[in-house]
Protein backbone atom coordinates (compact mmCIF):
# COMPACT_ATOMS: atom_id res chain seq x y z
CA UNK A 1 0.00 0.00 0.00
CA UNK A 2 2.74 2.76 0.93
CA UNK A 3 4.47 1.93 -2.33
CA UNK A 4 1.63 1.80 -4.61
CA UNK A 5 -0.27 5.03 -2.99
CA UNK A 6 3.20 6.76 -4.95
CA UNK A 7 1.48 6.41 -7.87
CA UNK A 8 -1.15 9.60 -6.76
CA UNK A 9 2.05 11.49 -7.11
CA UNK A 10 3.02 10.79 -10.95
CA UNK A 11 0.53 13.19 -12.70
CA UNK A 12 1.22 16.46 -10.87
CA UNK A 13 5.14 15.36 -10.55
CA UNK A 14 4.80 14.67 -14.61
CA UNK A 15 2.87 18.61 -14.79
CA UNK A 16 5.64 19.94 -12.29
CA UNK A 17 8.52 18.60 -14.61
CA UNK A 18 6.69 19.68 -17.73
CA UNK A 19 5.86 23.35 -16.16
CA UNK A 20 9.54 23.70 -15.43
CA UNK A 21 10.66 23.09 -18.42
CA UNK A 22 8.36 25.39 -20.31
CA UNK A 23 9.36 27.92 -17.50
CA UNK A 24 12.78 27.69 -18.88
CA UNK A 25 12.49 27.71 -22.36
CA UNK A 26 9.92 30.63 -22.33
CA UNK A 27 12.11 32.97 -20.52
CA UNK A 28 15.16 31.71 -22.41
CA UNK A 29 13.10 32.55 -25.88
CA UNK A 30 12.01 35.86 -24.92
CA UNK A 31 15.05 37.08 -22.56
CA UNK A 32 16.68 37.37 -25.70
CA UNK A 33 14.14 39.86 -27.65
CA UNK A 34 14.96 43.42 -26.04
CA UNK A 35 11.92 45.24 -24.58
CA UNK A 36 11.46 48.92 -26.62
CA UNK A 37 11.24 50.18 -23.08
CA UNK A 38 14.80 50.52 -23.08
CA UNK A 39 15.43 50.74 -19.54
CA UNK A 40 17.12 47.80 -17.25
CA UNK A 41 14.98 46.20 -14.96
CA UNK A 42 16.10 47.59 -11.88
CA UNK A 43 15.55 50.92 -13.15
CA UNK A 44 11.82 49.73 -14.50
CA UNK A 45 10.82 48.71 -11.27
CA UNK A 46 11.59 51.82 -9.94
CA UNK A 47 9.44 53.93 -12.45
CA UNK A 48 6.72 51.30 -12.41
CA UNK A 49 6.68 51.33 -8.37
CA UNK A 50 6.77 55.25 -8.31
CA UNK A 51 3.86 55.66 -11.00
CA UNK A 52 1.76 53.98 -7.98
CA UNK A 53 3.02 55.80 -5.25
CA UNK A 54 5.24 52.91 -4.05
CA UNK A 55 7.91 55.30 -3.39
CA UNK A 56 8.59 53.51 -0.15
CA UNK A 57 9.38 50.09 -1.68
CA UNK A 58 13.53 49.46 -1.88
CA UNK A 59 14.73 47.41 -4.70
CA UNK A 60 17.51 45.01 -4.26
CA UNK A 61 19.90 42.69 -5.90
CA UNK A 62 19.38 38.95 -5.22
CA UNK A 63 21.80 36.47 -6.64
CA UNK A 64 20.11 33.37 -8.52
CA UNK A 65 18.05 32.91 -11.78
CA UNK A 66 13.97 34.18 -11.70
CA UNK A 67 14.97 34.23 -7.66
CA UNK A 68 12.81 37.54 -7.88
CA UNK A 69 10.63 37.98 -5.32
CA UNK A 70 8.43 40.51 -2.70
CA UNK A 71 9.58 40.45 0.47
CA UNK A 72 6.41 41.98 3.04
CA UNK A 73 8.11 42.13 5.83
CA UNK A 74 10.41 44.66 4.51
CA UNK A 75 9.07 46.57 1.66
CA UNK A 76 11.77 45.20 -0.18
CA UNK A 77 11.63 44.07 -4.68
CA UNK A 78 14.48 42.02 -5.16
CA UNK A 79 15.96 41.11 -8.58
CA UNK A 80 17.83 38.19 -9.54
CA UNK A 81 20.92 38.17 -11.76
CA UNK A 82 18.40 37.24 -14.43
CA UNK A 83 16.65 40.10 -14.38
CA UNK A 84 18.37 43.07 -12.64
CA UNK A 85 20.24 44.68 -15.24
CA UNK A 86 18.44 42.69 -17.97
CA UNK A 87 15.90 45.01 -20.43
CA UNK A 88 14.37 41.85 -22.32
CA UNK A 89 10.78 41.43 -22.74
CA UNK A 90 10.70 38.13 -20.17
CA UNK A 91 12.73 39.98 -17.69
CA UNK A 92 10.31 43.57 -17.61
CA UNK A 93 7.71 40.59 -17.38
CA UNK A 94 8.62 39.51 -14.27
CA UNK A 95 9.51 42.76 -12.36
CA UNK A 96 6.17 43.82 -13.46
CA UNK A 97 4.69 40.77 -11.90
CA UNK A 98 6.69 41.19 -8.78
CA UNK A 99 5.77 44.59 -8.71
CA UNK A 100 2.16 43.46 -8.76
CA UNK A 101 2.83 41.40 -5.17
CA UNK A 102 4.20 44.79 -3.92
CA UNK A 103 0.82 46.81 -5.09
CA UNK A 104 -1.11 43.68 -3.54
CA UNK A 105 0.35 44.24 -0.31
CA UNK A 106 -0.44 47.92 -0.35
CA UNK A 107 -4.08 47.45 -1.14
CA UNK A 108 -4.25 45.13 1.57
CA UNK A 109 -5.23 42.58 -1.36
CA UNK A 110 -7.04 39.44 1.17
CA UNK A 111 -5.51 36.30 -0.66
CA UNK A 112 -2.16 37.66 0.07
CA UNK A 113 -2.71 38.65 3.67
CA UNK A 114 -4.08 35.04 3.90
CA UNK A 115 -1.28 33.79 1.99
CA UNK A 116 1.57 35.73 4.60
CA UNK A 117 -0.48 34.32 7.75
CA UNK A 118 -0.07 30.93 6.36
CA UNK A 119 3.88 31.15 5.78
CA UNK A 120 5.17 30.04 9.02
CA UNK A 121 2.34 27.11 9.74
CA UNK A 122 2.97 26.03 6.36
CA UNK A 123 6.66 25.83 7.24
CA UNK A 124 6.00 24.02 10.17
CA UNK A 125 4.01 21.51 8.15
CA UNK A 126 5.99 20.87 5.78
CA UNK A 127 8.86 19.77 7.55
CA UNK A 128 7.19 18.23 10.39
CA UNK A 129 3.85 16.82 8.73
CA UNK A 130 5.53 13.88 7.25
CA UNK A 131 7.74 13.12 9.91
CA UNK A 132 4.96 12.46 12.56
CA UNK A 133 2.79 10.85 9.80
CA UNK A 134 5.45 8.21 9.21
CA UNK A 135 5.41 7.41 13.03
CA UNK A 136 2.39 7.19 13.41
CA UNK A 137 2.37 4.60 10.46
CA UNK A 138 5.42 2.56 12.21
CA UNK A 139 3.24 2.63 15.29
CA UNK A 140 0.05 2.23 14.25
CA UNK A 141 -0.91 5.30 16.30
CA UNK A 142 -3.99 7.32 14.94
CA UNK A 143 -3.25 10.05 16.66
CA UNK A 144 -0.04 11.11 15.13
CA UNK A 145 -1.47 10.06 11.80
CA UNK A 146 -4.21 12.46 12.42
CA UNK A 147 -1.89 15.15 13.32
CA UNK A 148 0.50 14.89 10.40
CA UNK A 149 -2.55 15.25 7.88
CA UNK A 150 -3.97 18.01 10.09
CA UNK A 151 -0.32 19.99 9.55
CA UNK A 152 0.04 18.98 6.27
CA UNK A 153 -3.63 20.65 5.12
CA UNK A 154 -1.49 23.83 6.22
CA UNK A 155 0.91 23.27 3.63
CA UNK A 156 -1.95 22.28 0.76
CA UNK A 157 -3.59 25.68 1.95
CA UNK A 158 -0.96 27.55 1.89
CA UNK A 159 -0.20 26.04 -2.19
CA UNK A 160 -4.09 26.97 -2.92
CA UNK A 161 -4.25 30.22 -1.65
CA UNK A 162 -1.14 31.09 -3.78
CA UNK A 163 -2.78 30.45 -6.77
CA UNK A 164 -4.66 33.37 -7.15
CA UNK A 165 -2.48 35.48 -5.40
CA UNK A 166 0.20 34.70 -8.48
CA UNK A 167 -2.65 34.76 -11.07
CA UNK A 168 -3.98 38.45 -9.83
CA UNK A 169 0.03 39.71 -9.52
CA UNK A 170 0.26 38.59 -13.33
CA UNK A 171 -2.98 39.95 -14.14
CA UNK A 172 -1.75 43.78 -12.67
CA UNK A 173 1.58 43.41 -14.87
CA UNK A 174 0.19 42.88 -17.79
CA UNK A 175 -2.42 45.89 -17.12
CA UNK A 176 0.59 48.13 -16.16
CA UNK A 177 3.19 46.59 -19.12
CA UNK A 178 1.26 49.02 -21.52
CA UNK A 179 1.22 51.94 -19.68
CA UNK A 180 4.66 52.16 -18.59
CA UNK A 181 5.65 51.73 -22.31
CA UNK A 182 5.81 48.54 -23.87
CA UNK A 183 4.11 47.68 -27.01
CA UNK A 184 1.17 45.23 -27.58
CA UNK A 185 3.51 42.79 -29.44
CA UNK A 186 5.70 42.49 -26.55
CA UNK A 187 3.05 42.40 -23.84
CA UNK A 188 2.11 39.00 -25.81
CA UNK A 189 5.45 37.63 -24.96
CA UNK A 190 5.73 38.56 -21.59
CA UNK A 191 2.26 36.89 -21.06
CA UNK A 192 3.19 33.99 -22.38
CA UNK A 193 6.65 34.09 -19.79
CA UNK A 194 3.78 34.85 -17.02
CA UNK A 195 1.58 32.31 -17.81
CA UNK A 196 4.47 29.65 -18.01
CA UNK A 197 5.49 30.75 -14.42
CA UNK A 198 1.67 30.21 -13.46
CA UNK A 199 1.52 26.59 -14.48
CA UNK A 200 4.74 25.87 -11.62
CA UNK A 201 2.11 27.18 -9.00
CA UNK A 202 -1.04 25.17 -10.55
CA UNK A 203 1.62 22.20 -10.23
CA UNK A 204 2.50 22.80 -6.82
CA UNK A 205 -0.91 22.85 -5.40
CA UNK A 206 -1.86 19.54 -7.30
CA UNK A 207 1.54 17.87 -5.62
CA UNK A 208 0.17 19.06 -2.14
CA UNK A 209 -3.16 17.86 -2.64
CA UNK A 210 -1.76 14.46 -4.06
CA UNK A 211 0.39 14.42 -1.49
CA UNK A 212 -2.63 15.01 0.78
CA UNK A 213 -4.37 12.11 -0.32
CA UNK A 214 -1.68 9.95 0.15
CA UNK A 215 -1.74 9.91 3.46
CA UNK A 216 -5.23 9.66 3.83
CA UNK A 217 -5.16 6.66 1.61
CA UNK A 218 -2.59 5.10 3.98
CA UNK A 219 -4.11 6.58 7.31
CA UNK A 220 -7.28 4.51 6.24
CA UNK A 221 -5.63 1.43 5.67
CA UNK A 222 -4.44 1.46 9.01
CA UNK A 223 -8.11 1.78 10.42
């Protein structure tokens, strides 16, 4: 049973394998077409941030490849390598959509606020949900099965709720791409980087849920 319940984890492993790769080869395409914007993405994010009144936002250098992210907790936009100096279409794409996380978080925007509350259970839960699960199966206690599950629905939560928290930050770039200056032609290829990102999320949450239904499979074989 523990072996064959892995097979609930093939389809959203195949989609996560697939997603990446698409991921990879979309930005690769279109980080080589430069934007008409002109400007460097660092200096983008600024403009785009100030045309909001995100003047308080800080942008900073983050070593990696598409390691951009929002960070909350600071007010901080931080560019990867990939991205930072880089004036392609795929890499304006991407500050623009990290930029949308950072106008999220000033309008208070609820799946996000959900999304932050979540981090640190979902933490939790992920490194301790499977851990106390697998005792639990060793033992035959029901208890500790029951309590992995019950931590690990933080980290399928936490995967759901981030879906339309990434799909509403995309949706905002590709509403400001336009107005800050790039053409209609090249907001079609930053969508398509965008949407490519998206389908690593959609992924994600279908690996939880699997994941989640795993263990439910096994707790109940143990009843």
């Amino acid at each position: 049973m523990f072996y064959s319940t892995m097979l609930l984890l093939i389809p959203p492993l195949i989609l996560a394998i697939w997603a990446q790769s698409r991921v990879s080869s979309t930005f690769n395409k279109y980080s080589r077409v430069k934007s008409s914007v002109g400007e460097p993405g660092y200096m983008f994010a600024r403009r785009l941030l100030d045309s909001v009144g995100l003047y308080d936002v800080k942008i900073e250098r983050v070593r990696g490849t598409l390691s951009d992210h929002y960070d909350p907790t600071k007010k901080v936009l931080r560019l990867s390598d990939s991205t930072y100096n880089s004036s392609s279409i795929a890499a304006l794409g991407v500050v623009a959509h990290e930029a949308g996380h950072a106008i999220q978080h000033a309008k208070g925007y609820k799946p996000l606020v959900l999304r932050n509350l979540a981090v640190p259970l979902a933490g939790f839960g992920s490194n301790m949900a499977w851990i106390i699960f697998f005792v639990g199966l060793i033992f035959s206690a029901p208890f500790l099965l029951n309590a992995g599950i019950f931590l690990f629905l933080f980290v399928v939560l936490f995967s759901v709720i981030t879906l339309p928290v990434e799909f509403n930050a995309s949706s905002r770039a590709l509403k400001l791409l336009p107005v800050m200056g790039m053409s209609k032609e090249e907001v079609v290829g930053a969508k398509k980087v965008l949407s490519a990102a998206a389908l690593t999320y959609v992924a994600a949450a279908l690996m939880a849920i699997a994941q989640l239904l795993r263990m439910l499979v096994l707790a109940g074989s143990r009843n």
